[in-house]
Protein backbone atom coordinates (compact mmCIF):
# COMPACT_ATOMS: atom_id res chain seq x y z
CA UNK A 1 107.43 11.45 62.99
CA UNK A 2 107.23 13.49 59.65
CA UNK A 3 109.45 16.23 58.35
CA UNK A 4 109.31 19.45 60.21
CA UNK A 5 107.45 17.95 62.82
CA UNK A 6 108.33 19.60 66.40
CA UNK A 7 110.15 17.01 67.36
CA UNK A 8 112.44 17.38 64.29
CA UNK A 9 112.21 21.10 65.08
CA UNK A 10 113.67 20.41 68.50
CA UNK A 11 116.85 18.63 67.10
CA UNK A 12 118.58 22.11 66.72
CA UNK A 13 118.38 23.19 69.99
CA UNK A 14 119.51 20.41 71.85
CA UNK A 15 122.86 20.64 73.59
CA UNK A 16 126.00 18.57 72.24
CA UNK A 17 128.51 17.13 74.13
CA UNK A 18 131.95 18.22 73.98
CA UNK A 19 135.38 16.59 73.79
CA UNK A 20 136.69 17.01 77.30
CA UNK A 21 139.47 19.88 77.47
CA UNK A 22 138.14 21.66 74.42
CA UNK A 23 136.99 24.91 74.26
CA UNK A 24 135.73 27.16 71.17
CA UNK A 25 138.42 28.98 69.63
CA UNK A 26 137.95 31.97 67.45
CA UNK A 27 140.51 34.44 65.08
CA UNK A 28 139.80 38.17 66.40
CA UNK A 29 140.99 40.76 63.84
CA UNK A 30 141.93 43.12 66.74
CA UNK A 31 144.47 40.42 68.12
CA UNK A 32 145.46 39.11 65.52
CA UNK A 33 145.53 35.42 66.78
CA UNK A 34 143.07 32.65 67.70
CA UNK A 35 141.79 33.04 71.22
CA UNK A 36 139.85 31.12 73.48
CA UNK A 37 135.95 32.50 73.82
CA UNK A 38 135.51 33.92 77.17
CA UNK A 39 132.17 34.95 77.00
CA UNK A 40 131.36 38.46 78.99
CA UNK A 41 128.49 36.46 80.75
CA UNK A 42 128.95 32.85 81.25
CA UNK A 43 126.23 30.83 79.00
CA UNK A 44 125.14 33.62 76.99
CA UNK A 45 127.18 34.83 74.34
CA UNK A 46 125.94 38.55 72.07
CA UNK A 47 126.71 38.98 68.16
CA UNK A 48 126.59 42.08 66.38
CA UNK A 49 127.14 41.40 62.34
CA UNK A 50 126.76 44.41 59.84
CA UNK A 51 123.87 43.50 57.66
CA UNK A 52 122.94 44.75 54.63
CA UNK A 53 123.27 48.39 52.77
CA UNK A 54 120.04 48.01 51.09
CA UNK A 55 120.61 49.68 47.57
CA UNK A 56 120.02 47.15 45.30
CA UNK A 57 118.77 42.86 45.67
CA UNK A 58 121.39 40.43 46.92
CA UNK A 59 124.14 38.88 45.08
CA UNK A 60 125.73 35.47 46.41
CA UNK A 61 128.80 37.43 47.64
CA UNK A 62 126.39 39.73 50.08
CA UNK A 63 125.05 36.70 51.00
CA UNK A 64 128.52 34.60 52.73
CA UNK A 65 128.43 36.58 55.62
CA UNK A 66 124.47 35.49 56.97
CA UNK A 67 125.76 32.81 56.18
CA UNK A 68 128.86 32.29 57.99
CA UNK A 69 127.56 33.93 61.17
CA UNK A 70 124.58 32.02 61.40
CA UNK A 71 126.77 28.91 61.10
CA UNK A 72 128.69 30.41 64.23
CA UNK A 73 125.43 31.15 66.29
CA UNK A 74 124.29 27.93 65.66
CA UNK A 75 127.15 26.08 66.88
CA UNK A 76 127.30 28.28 69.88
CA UNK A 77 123.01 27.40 70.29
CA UNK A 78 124.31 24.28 70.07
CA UNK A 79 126.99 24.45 72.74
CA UNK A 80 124.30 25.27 75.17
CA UNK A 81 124.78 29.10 74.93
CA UNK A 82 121.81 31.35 75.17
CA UNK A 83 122.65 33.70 71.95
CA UNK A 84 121.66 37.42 71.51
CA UNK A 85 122.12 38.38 67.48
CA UNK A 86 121.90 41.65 65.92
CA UNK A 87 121.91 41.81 62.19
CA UNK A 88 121.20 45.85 61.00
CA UNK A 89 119.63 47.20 57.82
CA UNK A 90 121.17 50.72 56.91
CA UNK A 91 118.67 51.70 55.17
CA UNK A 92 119.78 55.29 54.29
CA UNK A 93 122.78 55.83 52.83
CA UNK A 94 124.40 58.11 49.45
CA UNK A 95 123.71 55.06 46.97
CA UNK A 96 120.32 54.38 47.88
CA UNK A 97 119.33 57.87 47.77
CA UNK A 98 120.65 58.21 44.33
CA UNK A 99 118.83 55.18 43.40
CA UNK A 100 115.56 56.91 44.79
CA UNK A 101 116.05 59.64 42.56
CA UNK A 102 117.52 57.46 39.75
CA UNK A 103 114.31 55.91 39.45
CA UNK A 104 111.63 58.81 40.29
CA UNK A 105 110.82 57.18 44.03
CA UNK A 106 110.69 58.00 47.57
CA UNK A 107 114.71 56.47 49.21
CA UNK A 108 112.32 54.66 51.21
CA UNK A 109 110.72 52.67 49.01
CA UNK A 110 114.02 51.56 47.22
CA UNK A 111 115.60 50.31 51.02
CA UNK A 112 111.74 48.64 51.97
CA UNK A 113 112.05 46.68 48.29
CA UNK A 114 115.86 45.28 48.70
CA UNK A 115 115.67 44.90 52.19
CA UNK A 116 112.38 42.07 51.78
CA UNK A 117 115.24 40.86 48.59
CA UNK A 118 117.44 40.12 51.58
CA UNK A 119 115.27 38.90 54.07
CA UNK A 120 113.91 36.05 51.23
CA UNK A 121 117.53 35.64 50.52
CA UNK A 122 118.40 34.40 54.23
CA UNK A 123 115.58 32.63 54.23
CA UNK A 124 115.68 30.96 51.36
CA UNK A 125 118.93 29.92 53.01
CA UNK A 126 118.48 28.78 55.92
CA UNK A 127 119.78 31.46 58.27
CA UNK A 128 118.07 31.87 61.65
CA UNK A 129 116.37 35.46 61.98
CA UNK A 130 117.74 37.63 63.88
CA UNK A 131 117.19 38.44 67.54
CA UNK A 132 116.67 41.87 66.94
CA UNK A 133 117.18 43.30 63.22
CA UNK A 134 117.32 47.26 63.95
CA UNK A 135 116.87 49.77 61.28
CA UNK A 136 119.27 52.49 60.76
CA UNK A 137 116.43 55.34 60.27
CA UNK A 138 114.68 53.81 63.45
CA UNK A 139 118.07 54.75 65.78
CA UNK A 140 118.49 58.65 65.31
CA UNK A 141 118.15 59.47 68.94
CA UNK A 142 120.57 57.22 69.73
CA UNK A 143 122.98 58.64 67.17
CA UNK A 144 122.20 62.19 68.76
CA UNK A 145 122.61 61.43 72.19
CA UNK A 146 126.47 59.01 71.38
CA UNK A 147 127.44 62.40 69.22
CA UNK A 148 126.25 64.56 72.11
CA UNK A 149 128.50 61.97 74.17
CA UNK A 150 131.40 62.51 71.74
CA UNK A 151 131.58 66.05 71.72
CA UNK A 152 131.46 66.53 75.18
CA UNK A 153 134.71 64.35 75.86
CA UNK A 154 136.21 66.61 73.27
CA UNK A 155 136.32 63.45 70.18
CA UNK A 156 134.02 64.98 67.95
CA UNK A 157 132.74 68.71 66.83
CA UNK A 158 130.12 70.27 64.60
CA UNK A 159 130.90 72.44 61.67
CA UNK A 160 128.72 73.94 59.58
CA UNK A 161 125.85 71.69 60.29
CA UNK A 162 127.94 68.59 59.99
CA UNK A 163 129.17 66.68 62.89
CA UNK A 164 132.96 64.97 62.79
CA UNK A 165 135.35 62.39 64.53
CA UNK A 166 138.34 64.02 65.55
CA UNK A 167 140.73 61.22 64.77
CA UNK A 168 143.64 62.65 66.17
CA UNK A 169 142.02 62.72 69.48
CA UNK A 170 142.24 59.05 70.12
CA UNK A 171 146.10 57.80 69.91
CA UNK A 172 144.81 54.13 69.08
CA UNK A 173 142.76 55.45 65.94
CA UNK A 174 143.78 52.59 63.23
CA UNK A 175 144.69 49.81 65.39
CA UNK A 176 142.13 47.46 64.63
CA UNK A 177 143.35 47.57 61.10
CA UNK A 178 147.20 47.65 61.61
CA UNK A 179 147.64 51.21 59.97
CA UNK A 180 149.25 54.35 60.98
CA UNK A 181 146.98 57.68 61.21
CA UNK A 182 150.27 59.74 59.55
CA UNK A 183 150.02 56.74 57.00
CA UNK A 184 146.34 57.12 56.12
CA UNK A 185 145.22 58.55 52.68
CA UNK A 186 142.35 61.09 53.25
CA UNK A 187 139.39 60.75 51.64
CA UNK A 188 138.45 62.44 48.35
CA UNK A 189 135.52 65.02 49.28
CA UNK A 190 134.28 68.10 49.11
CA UNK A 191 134.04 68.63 53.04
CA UNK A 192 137.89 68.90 53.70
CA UNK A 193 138.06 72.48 54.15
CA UNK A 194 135.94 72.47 56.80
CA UNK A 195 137.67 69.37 59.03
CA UNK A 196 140.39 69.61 61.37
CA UNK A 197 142.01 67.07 59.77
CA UNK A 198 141.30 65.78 56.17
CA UNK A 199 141.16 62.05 57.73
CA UNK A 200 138.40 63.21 59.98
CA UNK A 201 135.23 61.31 59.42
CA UNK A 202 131.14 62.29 59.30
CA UNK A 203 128.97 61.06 62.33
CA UNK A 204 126.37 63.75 60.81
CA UNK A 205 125.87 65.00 57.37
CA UNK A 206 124.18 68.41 56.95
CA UNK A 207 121.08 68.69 55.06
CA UNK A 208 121.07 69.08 51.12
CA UNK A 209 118.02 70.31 49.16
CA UNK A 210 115.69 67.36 48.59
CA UNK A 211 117.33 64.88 50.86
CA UNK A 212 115.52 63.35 54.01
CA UNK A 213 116.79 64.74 57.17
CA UNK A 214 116.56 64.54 60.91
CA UNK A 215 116.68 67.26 63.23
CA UNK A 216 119.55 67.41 65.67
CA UNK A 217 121.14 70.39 68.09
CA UNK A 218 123.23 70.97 65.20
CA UNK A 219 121.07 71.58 62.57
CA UNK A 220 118.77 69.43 60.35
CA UNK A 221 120.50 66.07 58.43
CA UNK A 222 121.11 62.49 58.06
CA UNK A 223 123.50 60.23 59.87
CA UNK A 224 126.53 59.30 58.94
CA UNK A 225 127.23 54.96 58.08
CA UNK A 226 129.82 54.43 60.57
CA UNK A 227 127.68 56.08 63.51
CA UNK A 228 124.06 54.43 63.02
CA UNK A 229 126.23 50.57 64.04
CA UNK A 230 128.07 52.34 66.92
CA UNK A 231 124.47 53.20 68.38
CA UNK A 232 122.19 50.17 67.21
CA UNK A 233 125.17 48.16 69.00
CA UNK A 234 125.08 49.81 72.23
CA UNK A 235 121.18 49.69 71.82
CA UNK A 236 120.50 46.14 71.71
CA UNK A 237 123.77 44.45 73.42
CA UNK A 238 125.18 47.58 75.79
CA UNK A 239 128.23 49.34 76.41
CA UNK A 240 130.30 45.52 76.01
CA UNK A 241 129.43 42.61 73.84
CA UNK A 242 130.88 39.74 72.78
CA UNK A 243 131.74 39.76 69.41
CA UNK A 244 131.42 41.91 65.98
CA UNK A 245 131.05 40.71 62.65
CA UNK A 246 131.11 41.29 59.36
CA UNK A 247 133.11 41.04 55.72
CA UNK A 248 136.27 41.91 55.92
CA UNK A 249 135.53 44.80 53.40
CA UNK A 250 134.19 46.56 56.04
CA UNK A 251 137.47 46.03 58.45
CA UNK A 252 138.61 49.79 57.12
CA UNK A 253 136.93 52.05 57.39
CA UNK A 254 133.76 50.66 58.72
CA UNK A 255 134.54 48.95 61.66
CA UNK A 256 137.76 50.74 62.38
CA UNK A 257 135.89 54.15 62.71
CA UNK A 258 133.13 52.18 64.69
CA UNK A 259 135.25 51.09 67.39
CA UNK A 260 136.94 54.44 67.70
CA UNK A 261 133.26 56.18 68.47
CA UNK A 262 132.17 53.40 70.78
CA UNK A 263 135.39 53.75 72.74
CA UNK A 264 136.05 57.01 72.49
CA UNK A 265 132.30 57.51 74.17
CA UNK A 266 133.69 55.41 76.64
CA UNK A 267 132.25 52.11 75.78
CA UNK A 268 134.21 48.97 75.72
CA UNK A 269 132.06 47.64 72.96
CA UNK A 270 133.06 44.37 71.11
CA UNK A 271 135.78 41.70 72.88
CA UNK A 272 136.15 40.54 69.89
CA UNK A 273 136.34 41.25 65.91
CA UNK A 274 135.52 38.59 63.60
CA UNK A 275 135.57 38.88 59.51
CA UNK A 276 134.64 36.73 56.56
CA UNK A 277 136.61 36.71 53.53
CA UNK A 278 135.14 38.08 50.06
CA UNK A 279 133.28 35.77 47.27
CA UNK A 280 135.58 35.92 44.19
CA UNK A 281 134.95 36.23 40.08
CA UNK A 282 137.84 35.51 38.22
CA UNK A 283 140.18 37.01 41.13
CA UNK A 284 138.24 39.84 41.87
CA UNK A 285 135.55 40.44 45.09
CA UNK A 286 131.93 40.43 43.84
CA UNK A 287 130.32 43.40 42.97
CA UNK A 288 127.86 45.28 41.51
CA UNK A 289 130.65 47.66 40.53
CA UNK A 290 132.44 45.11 38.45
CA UNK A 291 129.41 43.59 36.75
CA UNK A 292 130.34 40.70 38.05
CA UNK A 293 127.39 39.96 41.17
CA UNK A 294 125.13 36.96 40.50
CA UNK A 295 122.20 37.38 42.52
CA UNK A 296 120.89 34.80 45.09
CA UNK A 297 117.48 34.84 43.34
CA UNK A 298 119.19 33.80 39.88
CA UNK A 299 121.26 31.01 41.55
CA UNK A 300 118.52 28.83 43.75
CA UNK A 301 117.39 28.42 39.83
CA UNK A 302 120.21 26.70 39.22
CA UNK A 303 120.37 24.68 42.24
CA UNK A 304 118.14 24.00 45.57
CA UNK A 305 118.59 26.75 48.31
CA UNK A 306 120.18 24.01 50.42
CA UNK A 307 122.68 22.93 47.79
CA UNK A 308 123.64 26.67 47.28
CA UNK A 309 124.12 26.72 51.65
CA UNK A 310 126.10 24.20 51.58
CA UNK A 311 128.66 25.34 48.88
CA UNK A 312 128.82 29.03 50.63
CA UNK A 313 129.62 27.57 53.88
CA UNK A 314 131.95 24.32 52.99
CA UNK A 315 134.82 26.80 52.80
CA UNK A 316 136.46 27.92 56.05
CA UNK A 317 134.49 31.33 56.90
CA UNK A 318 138.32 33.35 56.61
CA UNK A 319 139.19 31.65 52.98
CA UNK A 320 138.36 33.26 49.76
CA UNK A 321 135.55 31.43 47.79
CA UNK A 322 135.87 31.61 43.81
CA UNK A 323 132.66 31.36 42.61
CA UNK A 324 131.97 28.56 39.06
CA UNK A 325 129.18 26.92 38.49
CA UNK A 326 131.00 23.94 38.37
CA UNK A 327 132.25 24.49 42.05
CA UNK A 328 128.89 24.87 42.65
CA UNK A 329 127.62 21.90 40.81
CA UNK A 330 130.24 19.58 42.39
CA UNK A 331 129.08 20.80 46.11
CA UNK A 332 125.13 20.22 45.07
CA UNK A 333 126.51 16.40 44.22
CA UNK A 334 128.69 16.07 47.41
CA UNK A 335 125.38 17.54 49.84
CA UNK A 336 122.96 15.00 47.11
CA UNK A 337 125.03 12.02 48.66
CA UNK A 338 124.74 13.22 52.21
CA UNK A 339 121.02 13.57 52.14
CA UNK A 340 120.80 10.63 49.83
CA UNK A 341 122.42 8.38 52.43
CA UNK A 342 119.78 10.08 55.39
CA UNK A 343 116.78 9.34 53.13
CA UNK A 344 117.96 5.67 52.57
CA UNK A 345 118.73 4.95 55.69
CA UNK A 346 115.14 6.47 56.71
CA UNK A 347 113.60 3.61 55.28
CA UNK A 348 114.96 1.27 57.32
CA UNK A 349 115.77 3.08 60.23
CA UNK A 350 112.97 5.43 60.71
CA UNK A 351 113.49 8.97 61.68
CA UNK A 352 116.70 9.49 63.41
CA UNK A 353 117.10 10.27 67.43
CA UNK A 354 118.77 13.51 69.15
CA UNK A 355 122.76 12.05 69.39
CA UNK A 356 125.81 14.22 70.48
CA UNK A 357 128.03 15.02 67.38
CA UNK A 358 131.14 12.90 67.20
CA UNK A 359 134.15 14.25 68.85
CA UNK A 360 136.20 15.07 65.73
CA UNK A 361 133.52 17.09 64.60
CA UNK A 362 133.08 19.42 67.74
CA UNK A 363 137.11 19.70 67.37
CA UNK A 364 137.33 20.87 64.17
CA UNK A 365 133.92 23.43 64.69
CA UNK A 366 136.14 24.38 68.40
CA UNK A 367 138.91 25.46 65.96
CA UNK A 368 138.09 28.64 64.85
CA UNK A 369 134.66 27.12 62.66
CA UNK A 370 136.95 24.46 60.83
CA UNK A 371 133.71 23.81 58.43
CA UNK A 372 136.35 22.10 56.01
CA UNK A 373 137.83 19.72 58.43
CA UNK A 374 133.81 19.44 59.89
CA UNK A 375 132.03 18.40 56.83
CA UNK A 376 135.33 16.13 56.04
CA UNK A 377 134.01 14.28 59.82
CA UNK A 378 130.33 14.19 57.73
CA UNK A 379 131.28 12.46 54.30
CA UNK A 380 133.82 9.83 56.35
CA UNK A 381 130.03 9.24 58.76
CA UNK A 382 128.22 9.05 55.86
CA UNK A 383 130.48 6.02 54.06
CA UNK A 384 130.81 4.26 57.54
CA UNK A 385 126.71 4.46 57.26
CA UNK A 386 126.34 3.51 53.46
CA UNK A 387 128.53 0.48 54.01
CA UNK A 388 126.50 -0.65 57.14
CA UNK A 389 123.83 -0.30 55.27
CA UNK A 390 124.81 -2.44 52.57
CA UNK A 391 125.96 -5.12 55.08
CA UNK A 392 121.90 -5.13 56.56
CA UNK A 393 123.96 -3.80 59.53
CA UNK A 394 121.27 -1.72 61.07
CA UNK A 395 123.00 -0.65 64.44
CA UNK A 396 125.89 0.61 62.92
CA UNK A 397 123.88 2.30 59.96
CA UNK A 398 121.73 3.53 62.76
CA UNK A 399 124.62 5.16 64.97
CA UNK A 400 126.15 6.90 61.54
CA UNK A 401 122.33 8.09 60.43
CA UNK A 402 121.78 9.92 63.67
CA UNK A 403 125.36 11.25 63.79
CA UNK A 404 125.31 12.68 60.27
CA UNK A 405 121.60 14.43 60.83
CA UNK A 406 122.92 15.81 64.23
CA UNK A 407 126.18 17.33 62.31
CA UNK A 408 123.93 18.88 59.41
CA UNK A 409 121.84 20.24 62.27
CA UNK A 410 124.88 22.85 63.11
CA UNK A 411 125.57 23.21 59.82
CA UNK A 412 121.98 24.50 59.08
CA UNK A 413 121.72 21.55 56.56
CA UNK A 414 119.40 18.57 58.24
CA UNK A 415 116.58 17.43 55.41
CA UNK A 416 113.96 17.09 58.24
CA UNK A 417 114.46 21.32 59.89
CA UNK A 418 113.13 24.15 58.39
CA UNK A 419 113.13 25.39 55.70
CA UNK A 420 114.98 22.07 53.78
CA UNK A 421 111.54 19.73 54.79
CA UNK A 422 109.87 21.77 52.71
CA UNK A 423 111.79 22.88 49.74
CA UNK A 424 112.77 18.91 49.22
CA UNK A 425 112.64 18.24 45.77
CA UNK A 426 113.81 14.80 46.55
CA UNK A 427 111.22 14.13 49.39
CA UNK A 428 108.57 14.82 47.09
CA UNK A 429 110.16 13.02 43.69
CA UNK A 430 110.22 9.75 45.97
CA UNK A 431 107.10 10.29 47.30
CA UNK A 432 105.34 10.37 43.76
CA UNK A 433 107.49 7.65 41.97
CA UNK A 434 107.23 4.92 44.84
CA UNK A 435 104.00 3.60 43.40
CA UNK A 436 105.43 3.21 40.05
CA UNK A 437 108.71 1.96 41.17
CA UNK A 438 106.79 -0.87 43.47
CA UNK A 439 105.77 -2.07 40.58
CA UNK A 440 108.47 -2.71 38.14
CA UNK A 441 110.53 -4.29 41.23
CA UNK A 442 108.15 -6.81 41.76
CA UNK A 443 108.02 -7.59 38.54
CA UNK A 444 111.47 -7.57 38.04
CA UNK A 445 111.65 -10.40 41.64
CA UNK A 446 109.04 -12.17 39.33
CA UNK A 447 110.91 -12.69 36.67
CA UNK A 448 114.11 -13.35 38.91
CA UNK A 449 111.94 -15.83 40.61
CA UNK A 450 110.85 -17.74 37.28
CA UNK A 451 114.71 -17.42 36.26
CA UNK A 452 114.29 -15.09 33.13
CA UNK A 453 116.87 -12.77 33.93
CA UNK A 454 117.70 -11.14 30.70
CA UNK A 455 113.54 -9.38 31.47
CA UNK A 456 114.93 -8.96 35.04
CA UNK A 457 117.93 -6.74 33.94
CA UNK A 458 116.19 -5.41 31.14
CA UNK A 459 113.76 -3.69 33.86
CA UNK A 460 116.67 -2.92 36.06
CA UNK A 461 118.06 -0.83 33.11
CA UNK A 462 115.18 1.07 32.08
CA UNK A 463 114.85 1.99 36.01
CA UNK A 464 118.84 3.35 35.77
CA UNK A 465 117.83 4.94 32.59
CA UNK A 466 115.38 7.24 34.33
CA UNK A 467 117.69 8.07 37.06
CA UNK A 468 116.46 5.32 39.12
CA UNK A 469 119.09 3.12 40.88
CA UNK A 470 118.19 -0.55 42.50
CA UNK A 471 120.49 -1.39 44.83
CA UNK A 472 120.50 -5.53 45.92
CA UNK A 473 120.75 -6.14 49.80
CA UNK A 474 120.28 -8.87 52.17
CA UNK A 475 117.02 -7.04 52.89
CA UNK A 476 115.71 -6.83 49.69
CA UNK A 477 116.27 -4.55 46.88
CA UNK A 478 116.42 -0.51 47.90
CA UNK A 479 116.52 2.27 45.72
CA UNK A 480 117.40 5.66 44.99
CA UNK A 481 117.50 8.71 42.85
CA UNK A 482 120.65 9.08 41.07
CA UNK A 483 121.66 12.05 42.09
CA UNK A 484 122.05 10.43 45.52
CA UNK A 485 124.36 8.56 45.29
């Protein structure tokens, strides 16, 4: 079988085996614990994550969150579940209209440019598309008919062409994020004269001269960030879904006015809240504000797509991440000796077979996405397999091959899947220096054969010199790219 074959395709979806008792546990925001995953529907499970705010091309930090919530929807794919995901673009928002104008050009054209940024950024990563990947500027009957919804039960009213959240009309306004209403700073703008209450936020904004707008019962406009997810939510998962996502930047106000919409409307919406933490620059959250952002296209120059993967998602999806390029260079080593250990044992072995994941693995992915404690199951697999290897023990080497691949399947991280068969810069720099390497070995076992050894390390040591390491074994010699090891 070769590399992305559809039989290597097929090792994602297949079903693992759990440890008997143990059931996915995840940390919801809105409870404020770890809770077992009780599913709405029994074998399907439904993700909403806030995608990007398409102002301006990715930076690593935007990045995490694909990231970490394709990591969970593949472990629940891989559980057996049958997953619905919703990633959104806004795509019309008070930053990308400036940029529009900024730079002479329809707001449009800005969001259509960074949002195909984003979309090669997840897939230069690995990340699964989304089931359904709604547009904000797509949904504005939907936003019309929830703020029709919302003013009827007496939660929202227009004024002066804008429509607003009365956040005094739902007692449990702030609970998502621990905070008091009385406690609450109001927000700096121009609008406050005309609210009920200065903490009262937009579901519509009214028309300005030269802005795109949208004709609604209350006058002609755009909507308002917090009210496009409330309604691409409902849209594509209903009135009650499983779970929300997103970084927890967005915890206030984002989600916190999201969930008081959606409820107040009278929808249960998400069971529960999940949020990744922030990538960090000396201490401080990435952004373009701080000049700080290192964009995903700058970085896979640095290092493989993969490489970059696995350093974003080695950290536990709640932990900070401070970003170095030495971090960074030290994960791109630790996923080298992973994948060089697969393509060794490859040549012995063949391609591997479709394997449960070992037990300790499944525990640590049950508990809350333990990624740290998961890979920490890989790299102990992986020196059970390179010692087996070196012993010519092939059923042991086997057993730890196909139980390594099967773990970097959840991870998004197996060499033979999509899109890592094809971006393998290894895979192809063994594929051209075979030939030549053929050669000096046998001429270095000729020379071992006719006893001359000092010619037979000599051409051991110009191999090592060009990052090529011979490695002696029962079998025969073997070897491998450097960086493999």
């Amino acid at each position: 079988m070769v590399p992305g074959s559809a039989q290597s395709a097929r090792m994602i979806e297949r079903p693992l085996l759990y440890p008997d008792g143990v059931n996915l546990r995840l940390y919801d925001t809105a409870a404020r614990s770890v809770r077992d995953f009780e599913p709405l529907q029994p074998g399907r499970a439904s993700i909403y994550l806030c995608g990007a705010t398409v102002q301006a091309p990715p930076h690593v930090g935007h990045i995490r969150s694909g990231l970490a919530f394709d990591i969970l929807r593949r472990w629940l794919q891989a559980s057996g579940y049958d997953v619905t995901f919703v990633r959104n673009v806004t795509d019309i928002d008070d930053k990308i209209l400036q940029r529009g104008t900024d730079e002479g050009i329809p707001f449009w054209q800005v969001a259509m440019r960074n949002e195909r940024a984003f979309t090669w950024a997840y897939d230069q990563l690995g990340c699964l598309p989304p089931t359904y990947e709604p547009r904000a500027t797509g949904h504005v009957p939907e936003m019309v008919e929830l703020m029709q919804r919302l003013i009827d039960a007496g939660h929202a009213y227009p004024a002066d062409g804008d429509v607003y959240f009365d956040v005094r009309s739902l007692p449990e306004y702030g609970a998502l994020s621990g905070q008091r209403l009385d406690d609450m700073q109001p927000a700096a703008d121009s609008d406050a004269q005309i609210k009920r209450d200065p903490r009262d936020f937009a579901l519509w904004k009214s028309a300005k001269p030269g802005e795109p707008q949208w004709h609604t019962p209350w006058g002609p406009g755009r909507p308002g960030w917090h009210l496009e997810c409330s309604a691409m939510a409902s849209r594509y998962l209903g009135p009650a879904f499983d779970i929300h996502g997103g970084g927890m930047d967005l915890l206030f106000p984002h989600h916190e006015n999201e969930i008081a919409q959606s409820k107040a409307a009278g929808d249960s919406f998400a069971q529960y809240w999940m949020h990744n933490a922030w990538v960090t620059t000396s201490g401080e959250k990435m952004s373009k504000s701080l000049g700080n952002s290192l964009l995903v296209s700058e970085v896979v120059q640095r290092v493989r797509p993969v490489e970059l993967r696995y350093y974003l998602g080695s950290a536990h999806y709640r932990s900070m991440l401070e970003f170095s390029d030495e971090a960074m260079s030290e994960a791109a080593a630790g996923y080298r000796r992973i994948e060089g250990f697969v393509r060794r044992a490859e040549e012995s072995l063949g391609m591997p077979e479709s394997v449960p994941v070992p037990d300790a693995f499944a525990a640590a992915m049950n508990d809350d996405l333990g990624v740290p404690q998961a890979l920490a199951v890989v790299h102990d697999t992986v020196r059970v397999g390179n010692a087996a290897l070196a012993a010519d023990e092939l059923v042991g080497a086997r057993e730890a091959r196909d139980e390594v691949v099967a773990m970097l399947d959840v991870l998004g991280l197996n060499p033979y899947a999509p899109p890592w068969a094809a971006q393998s810069d290894d895979g192809a720099a063994r594929r051209a220096l075979g030939p030549l390497v053929d050669v000096v070995l046998a001429q270095r076992a000729a020379a071992r054969d006719r006893k001359d050894f000092a010619v037979a390390d000599a051409l051991r040591d110009g191999l090592a010199a060009s990052g090529i390491v011979v490695e002696d074994t029962p079998a025969g010699p073997r070897w491998s790219l450097a960086e493999e090891i």
